[in-house]
PDB file of N, CA and C in Angstrom:
ATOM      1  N   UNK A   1    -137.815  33.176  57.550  1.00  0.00           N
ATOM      2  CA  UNK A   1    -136.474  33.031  57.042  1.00  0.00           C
ATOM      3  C   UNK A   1    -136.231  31.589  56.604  1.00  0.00           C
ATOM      4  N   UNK A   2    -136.589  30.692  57.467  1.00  0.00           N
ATOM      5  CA  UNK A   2    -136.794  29.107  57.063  1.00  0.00           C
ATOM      6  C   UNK A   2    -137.200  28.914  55.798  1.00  0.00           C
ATOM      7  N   UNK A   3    -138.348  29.446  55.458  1.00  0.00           N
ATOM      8  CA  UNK A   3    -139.083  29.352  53.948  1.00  0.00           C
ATOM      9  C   UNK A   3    -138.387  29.720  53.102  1.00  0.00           C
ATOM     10  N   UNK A   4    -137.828  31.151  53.408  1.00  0.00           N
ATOM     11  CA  UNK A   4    -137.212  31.822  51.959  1.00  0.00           C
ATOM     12  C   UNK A   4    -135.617  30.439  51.534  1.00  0.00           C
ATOM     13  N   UNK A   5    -135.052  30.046  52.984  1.00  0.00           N
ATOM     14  CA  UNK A   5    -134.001  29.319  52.786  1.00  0.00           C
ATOM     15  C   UNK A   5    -134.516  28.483  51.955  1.00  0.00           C
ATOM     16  N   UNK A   6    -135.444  27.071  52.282  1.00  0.00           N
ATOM     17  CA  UNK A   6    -136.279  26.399  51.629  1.00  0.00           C
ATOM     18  C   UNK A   6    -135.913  26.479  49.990  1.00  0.00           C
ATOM     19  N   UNK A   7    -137.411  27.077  49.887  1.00  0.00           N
ATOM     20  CA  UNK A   7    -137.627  27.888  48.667  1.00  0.00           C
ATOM     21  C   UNK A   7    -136.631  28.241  47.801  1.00  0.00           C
ATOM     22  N   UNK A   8    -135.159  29.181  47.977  1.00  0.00           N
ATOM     23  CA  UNK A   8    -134.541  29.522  47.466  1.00  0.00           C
ATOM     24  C   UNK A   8    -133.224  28.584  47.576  1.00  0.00           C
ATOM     25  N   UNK A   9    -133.224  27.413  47.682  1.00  0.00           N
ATOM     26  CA  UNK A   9    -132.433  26.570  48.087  1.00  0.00           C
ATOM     27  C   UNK A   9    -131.199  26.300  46.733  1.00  0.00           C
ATOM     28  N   UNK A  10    -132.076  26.006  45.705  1.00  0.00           N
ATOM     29  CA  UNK A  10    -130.959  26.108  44.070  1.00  0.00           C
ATOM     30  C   UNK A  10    -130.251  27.070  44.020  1.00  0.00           C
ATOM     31  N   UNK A  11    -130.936  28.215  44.188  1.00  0.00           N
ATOM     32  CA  UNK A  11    -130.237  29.514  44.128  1.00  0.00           C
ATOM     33  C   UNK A  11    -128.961  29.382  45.280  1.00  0.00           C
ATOM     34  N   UNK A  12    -128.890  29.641  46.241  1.00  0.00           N
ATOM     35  CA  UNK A  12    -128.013  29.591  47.144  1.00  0.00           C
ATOM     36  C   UNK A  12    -126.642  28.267  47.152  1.00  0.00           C
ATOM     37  N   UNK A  13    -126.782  28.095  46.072  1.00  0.00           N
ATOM     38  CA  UNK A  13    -125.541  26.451  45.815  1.00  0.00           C
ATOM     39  C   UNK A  13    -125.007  26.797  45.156  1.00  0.00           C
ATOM     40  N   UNK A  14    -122.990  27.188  45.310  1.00  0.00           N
ATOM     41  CA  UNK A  14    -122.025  27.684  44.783  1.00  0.00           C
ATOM     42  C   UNK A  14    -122.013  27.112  43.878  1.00  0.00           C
ATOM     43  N   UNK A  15    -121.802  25.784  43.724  1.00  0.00           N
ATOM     44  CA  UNK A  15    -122.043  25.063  42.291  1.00  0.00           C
ATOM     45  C   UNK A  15    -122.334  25.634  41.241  1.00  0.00           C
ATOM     46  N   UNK A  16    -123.948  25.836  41.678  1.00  0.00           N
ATOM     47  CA  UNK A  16    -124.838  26.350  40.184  1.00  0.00           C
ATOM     48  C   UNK A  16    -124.145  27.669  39.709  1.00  0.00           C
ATOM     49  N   UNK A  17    -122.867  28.606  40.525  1.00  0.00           N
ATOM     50  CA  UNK A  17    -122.082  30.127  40.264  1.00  0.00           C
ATOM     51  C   UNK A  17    -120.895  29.190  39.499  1.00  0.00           C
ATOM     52  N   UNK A  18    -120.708  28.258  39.462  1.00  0.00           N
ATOM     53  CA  UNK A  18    -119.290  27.847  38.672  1.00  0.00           C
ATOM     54  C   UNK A  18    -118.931  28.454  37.593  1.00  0.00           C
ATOM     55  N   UNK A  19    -119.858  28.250  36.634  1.00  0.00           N
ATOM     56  CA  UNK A  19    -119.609  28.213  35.099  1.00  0.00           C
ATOM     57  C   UNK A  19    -119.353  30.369  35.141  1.00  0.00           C
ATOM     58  N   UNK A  20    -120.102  30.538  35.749  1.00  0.00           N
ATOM     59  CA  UNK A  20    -119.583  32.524  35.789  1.00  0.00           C
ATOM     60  C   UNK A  20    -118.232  32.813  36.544  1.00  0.00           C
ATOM     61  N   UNK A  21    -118.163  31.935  37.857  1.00  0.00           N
ATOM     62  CA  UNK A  21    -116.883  32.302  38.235  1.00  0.00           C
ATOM     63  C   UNK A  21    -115.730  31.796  37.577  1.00  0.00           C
ATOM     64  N   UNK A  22    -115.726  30.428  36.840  1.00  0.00           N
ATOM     65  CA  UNK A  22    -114.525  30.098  36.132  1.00  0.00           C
ATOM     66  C   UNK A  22    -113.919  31.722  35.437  1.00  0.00           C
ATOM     67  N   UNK A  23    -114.580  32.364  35.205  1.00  0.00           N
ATOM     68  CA  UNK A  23    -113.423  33.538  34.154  1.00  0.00           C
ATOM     69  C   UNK A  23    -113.203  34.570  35.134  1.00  0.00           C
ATOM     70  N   UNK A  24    -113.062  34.198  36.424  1.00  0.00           N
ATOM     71  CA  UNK A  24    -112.760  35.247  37.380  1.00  0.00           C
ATOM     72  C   UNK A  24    -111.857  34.872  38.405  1.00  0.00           C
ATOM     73  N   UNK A  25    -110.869  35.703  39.253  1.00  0.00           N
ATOM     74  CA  UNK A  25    -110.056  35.229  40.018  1.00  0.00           C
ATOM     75  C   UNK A  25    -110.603  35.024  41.487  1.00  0.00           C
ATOM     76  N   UNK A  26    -110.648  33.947  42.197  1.00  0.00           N
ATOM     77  CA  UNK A  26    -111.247  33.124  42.736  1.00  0.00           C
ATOM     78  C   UNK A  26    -110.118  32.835  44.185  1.00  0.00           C
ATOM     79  N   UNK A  27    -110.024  33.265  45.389  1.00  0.00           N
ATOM     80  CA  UNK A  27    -109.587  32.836  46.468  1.00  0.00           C
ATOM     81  C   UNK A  27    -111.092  32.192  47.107  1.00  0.00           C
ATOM     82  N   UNK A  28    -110.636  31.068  47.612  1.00  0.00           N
ATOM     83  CA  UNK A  28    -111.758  30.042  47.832  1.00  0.00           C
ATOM     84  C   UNK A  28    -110.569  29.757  49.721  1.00  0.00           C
ATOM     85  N   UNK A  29    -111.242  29.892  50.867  1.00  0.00           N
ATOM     86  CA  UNK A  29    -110.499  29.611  52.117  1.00  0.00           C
ATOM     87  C   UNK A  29    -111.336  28.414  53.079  1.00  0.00           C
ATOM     88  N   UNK A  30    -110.836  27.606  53.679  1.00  0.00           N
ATOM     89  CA  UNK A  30    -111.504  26.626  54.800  1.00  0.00           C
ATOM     90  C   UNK A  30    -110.474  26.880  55.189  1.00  0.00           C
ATOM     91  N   UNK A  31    -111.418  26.080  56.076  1.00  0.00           N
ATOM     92  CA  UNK A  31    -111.554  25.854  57.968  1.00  0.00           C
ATOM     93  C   UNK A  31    -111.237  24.143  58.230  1.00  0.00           C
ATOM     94  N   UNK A  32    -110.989  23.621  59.440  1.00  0.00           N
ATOM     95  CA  UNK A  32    -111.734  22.506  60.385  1.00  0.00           C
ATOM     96  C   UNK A  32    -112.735  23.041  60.405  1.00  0.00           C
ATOM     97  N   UNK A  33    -114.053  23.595  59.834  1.00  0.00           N
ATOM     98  CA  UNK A  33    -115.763  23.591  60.549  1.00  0.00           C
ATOM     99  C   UNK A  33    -116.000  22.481  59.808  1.00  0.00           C
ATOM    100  N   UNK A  34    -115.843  21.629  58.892  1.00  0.00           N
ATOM    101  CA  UNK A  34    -116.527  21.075  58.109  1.00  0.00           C
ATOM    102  C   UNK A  34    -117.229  20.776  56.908  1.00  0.00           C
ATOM    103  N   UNK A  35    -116.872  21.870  56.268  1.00  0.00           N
ATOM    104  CA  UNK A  35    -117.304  22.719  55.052  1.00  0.00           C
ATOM    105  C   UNK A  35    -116.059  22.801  54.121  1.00  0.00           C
ATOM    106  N   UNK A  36    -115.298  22.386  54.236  1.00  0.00           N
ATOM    107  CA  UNK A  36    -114.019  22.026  53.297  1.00  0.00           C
ATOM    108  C   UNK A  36    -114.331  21.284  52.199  1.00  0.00           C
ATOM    109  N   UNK A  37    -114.807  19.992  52.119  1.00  0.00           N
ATOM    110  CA  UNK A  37    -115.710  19.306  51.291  1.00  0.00           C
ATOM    111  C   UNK A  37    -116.408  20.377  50.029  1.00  0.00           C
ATOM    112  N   UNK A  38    -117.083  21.461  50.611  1.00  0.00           N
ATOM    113  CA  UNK A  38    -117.986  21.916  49.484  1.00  0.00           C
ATOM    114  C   UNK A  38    -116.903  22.879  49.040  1.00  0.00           C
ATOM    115  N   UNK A  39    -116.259  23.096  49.728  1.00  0.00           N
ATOM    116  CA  UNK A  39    -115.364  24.160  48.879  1.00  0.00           C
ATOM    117  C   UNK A  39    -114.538  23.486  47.839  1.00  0.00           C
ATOM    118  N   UNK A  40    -113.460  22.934  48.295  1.00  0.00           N
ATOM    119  CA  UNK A  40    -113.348  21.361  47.412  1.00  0.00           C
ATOM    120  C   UNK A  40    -114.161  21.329  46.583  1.00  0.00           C
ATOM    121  N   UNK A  41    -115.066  20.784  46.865  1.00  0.00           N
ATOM    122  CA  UNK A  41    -116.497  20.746  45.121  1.00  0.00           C
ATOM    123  C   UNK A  41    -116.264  21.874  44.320  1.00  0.00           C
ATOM    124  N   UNK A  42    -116.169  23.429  45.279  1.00  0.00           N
ATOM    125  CA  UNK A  42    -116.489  24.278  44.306  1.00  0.00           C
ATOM    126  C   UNK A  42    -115.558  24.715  43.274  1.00  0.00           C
ATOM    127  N   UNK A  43    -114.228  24.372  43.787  1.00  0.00           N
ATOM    128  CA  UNK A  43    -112.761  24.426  43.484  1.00  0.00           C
ATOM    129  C   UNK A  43    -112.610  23.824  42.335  1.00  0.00           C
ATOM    130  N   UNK A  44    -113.502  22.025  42.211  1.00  0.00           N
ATOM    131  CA  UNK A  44    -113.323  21.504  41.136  1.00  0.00           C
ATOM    132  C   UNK A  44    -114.368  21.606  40.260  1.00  0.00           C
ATOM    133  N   UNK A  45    -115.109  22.103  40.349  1.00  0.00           N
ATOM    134  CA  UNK A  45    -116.558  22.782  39.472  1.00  0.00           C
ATOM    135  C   UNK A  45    -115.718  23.747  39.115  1.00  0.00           C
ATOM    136  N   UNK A  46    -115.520  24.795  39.328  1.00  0.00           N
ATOM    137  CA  UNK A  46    -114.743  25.901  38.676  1.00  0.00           C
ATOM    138  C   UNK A  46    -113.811  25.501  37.651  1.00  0.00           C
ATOM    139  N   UNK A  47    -112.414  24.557  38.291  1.00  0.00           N
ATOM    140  CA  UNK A  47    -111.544  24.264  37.193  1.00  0.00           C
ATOM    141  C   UNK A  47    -112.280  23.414  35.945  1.00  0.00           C
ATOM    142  N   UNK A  48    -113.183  22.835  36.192  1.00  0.00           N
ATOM    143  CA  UNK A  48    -114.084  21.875  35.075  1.00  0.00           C
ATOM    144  C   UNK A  48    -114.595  22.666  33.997  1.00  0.00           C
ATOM    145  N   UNK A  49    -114.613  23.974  34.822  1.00  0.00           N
ATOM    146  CA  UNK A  49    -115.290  24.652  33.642  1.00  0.00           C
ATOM    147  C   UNK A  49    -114.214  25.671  33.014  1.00  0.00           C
ATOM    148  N   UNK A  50    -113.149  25.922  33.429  1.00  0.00           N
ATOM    149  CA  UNK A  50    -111.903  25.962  32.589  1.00  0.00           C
ATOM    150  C   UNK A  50    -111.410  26.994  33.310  1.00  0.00           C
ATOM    151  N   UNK A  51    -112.015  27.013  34.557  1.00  0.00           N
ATOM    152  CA  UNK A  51    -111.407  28.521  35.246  1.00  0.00           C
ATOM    153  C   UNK A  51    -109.736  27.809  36.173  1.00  0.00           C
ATOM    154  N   UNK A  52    -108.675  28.934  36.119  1.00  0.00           N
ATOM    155  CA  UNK A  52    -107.086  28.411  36.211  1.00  0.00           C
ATOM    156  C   UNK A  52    -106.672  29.592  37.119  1.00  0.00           C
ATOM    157  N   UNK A  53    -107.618  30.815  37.726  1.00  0.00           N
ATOM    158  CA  UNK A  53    -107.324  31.395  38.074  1.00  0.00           C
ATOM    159  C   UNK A  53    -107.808  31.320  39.774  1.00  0.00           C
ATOM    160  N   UNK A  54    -107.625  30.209  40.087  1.00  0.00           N
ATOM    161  CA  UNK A  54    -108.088  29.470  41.867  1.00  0.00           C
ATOM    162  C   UNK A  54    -106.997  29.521  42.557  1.00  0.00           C
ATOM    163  N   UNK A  55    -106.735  30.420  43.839  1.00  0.00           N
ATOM    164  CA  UNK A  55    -106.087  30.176  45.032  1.00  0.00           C
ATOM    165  C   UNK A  55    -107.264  29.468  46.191  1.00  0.00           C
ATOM    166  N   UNK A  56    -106.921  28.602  46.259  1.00  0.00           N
ATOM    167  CA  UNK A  56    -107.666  27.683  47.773  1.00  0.00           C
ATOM    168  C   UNK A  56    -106.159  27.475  48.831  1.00  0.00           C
ATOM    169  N   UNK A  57    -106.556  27.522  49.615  1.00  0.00           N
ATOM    170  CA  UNK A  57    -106.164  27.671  50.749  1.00  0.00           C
ATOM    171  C   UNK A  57    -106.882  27.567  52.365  1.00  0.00           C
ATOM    172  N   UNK A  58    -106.401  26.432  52.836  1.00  0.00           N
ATOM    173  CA  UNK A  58    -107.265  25.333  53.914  1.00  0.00           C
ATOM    174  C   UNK A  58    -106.082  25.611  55.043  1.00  0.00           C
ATOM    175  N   UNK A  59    -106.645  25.999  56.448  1.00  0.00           N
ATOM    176  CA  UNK A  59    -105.937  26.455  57.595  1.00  0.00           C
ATOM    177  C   UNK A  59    -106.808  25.457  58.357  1.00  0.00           C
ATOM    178  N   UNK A  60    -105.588  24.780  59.333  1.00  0.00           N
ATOM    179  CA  UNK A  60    -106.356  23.969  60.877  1.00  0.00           C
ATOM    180  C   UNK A  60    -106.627  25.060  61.446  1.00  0.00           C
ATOM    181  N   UNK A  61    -107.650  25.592  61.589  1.00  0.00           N
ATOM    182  CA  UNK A  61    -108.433  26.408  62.256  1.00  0.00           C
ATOM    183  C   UNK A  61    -110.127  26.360  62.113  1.00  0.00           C
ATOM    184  N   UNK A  62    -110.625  26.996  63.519  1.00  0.00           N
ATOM    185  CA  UNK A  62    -112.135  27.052  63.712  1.00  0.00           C
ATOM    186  C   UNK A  62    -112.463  27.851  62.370  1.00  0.00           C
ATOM    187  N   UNK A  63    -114.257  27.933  62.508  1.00  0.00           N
ATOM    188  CA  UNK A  63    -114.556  29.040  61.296  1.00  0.00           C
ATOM    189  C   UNK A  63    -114.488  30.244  61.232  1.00  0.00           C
ATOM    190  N   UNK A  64    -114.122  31.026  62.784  1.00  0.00           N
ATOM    191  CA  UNK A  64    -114.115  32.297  62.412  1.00  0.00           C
ATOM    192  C   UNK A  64    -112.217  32.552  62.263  1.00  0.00           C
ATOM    193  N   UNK A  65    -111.355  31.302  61.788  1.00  0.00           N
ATOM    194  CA  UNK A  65    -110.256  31.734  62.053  1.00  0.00           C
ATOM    195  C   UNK A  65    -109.942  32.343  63.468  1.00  0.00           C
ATOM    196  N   UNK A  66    -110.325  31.828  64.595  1.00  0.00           N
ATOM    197  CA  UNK A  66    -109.759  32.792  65.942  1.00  0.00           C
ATOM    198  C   UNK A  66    -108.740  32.829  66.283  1.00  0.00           C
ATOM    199  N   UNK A  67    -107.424  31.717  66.127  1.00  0.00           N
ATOM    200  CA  UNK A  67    -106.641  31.463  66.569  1.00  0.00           C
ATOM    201  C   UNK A  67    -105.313  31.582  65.248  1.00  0.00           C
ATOM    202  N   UNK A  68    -106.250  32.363  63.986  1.00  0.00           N
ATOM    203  CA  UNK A  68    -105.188  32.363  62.827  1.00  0.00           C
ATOM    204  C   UNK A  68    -105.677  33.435  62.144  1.00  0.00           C
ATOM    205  N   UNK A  69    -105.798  34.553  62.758  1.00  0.00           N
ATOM    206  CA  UNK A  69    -106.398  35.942  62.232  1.00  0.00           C
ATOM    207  C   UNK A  69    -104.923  36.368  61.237  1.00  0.00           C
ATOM    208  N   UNK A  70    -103.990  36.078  61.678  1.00  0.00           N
ATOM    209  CA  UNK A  70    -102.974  37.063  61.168  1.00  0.00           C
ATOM    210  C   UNK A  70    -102.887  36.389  59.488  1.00  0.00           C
ATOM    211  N   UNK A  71    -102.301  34.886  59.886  1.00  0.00           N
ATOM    212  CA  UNK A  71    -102.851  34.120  58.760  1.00  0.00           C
ATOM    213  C   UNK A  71    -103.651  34.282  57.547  1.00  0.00           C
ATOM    214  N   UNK A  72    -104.832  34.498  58.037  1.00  0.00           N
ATOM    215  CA  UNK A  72    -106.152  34.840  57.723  1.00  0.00           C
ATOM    216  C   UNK A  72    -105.515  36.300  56.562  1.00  0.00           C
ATOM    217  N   UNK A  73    -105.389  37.188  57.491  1.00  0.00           N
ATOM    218  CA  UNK A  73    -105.309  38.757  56.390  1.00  0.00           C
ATOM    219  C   UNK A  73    -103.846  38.196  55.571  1.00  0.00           C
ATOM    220  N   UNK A  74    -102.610  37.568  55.941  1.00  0.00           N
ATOM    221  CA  UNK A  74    -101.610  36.988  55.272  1.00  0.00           C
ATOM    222  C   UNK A  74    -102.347  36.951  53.625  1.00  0.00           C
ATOM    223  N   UNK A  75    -102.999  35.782  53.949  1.00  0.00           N
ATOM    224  CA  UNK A  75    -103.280  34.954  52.514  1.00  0.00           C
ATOM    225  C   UNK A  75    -104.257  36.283  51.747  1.00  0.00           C
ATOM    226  N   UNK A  76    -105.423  36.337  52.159  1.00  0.00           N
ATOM    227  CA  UNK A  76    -105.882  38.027  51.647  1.00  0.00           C
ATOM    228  C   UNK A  76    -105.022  38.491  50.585  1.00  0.00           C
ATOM    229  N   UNK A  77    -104.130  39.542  51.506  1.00  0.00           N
ATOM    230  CA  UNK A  77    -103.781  40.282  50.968  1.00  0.00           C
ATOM    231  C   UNK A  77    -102.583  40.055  49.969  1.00  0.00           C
ATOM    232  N   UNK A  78    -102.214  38.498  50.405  1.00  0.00           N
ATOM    233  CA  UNK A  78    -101.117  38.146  48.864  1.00  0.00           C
ATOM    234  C   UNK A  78    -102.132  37.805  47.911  1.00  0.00           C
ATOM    235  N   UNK A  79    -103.208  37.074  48.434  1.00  0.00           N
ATOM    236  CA  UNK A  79    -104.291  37.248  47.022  1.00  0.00           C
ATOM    237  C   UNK A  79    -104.945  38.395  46.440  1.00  0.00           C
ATOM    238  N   UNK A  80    -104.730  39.535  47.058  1.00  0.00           N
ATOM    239  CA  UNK A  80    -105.305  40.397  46.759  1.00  0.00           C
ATOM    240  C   UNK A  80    -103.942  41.037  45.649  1.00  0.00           C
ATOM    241  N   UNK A  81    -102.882  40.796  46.149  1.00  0.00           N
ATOM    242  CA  UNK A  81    -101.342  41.807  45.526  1.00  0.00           C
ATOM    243  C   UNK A  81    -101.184  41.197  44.231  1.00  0.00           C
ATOM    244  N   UNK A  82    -101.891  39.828  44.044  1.00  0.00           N
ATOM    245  CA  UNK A  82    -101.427  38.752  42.857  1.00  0.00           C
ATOM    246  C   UNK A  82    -102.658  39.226  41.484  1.00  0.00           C
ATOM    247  N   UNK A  83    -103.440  39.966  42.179  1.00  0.00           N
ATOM    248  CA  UNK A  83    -104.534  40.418  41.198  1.00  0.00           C
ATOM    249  C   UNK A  83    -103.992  41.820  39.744  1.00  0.00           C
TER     250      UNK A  83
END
């Protein structure tokens, strides 16, 4: 599994999905884990490439959301109603 990660490492970088997701509607969510940063990146890779259709949305919470589940399906499903 190490290898294939490795190996398939370009492939697996939201980045390099920008330019396809710009023409698509895009809820992008963090956490406090730490990983806010790349989402951020991916947020502004997307709009760079002319995509306007981004809900991001960043909760003080762990990564599995434990303590903001309700939250969590909240934002969902208004992103889902806005489609």
């Amino acid at each position: 599994m190490a290898d294939e990660l490795i190996a398939g490492r370009p492939g697996f970088n939201f980045l390099s999905a920008a330019p396809g997701l710009a023409s698509k509607p895009l809820l992008v969510l963090s956490s406090d884990n730490g990983l806010a940063p790349q989402t951020d990146a991916l947020v502004a890779a997307v709009r760079s490439y002319g995509g306007n259709r981004i809900t991001a949305y960043h909760a003080a919470t762990d990564h599995s959301w434990s303590d903001r589940r309700i939250d969590l399906a909240t934002q969902v499903i208004k992103w889902l109603e806005s489609l």
